[in-house]
Protein backbone atom coordinates (compact mmCIF):
# COMPACT_ATOMS: atom_id res chain seq x y z
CA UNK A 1 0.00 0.00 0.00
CA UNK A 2 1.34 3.48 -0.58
CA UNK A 3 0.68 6.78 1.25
CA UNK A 4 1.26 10.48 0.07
CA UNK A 5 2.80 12.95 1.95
CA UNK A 6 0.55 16.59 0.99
CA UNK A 7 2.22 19.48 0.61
CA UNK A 8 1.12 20.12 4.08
CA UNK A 9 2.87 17.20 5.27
CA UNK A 10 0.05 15.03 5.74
CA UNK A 11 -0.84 11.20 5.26
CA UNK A 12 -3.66 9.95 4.55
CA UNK A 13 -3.98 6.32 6.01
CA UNK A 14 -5.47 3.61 3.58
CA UNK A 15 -8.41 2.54 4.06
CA UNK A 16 -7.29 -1.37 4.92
CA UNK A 17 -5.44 0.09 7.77
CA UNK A 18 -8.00 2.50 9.06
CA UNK A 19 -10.51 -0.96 8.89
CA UNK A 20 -8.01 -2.71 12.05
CA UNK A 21 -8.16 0.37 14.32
CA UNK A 22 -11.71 1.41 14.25
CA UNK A 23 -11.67 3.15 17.30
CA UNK A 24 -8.67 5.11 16.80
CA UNK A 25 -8.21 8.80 16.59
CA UNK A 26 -5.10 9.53 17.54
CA UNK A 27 -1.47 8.13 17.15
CA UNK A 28 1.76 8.06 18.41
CA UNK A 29 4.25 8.18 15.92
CA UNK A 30 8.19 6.92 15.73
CA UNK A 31 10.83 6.48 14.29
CA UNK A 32 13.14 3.20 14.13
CA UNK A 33 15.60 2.58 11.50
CA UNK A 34 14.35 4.84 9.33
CA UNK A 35 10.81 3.18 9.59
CA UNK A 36 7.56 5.36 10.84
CA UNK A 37 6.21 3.62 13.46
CA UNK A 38 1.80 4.49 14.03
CA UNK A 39 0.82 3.34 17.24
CA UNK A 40 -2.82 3.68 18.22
CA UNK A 41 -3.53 5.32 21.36
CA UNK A 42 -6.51 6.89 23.65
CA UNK A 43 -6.64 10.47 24.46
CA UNK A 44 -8.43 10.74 28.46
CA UNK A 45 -8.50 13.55 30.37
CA UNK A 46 -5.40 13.84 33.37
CA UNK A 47 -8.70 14.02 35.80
CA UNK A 48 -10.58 11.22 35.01
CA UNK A 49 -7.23 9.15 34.92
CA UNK A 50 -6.08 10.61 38.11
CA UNK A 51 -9.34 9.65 39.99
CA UNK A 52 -9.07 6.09 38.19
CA UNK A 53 -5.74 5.50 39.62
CA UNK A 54 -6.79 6.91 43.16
CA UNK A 55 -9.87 4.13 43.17
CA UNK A 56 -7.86 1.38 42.07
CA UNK A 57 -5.32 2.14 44.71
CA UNK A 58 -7.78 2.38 46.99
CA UNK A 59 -9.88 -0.94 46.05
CA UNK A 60 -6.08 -2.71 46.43
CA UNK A 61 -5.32 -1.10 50.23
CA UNK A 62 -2.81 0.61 48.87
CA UNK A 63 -1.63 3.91 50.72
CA UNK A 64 0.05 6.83 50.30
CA UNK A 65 2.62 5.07 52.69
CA UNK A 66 2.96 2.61 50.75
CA UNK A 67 3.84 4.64 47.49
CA UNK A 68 6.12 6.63 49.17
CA UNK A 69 7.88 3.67 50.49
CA UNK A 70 7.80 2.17 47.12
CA UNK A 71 9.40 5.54 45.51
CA UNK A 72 12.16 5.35 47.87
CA UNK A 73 12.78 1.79 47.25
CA UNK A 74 13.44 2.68 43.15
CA UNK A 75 15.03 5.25 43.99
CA UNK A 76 18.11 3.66 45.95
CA UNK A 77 21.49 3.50 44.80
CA UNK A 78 22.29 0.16 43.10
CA UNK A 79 25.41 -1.52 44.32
């Protein structure tokens, strides 16, 4: 399959590949030996993450203590 760039530097993604990510909107894009790599991703707001991270911390017993603790663990000097 081919893809041209505009000449505003855009790609248009064929329509085969648009077909396996039908939820997608957004992408995060690489490069690896001289490759571009598309990988799909979902946009949510910091909030709404935040809170869902806070819950599932919560529904685990896991405390504030316990991240700290946790932080200073990776954060020790390796011998």
């Amino acid at each position: 399959m081919l893809a041209k760039k505009t000449s505003k530097n855009q790609l248009t993604l064929p329509k085969e590949i648009v077909k396996v990510f039908p939820d997608s909107e957004y992408f995060d894009i690489s490069v690896e030996d001289r490759k571009i790599i598309l990988m799909p991703v979902k946009i949510i707001p910091a909030d709404v993450t935040l809170e869902g991270i806070r819950n599932k911390m919560a529904k685990l017993g896991i405390t504030e203590g316990d991240v700290a603790e946790a932080v200073k663990w990776a954060r020790k000097k390796k011998r």
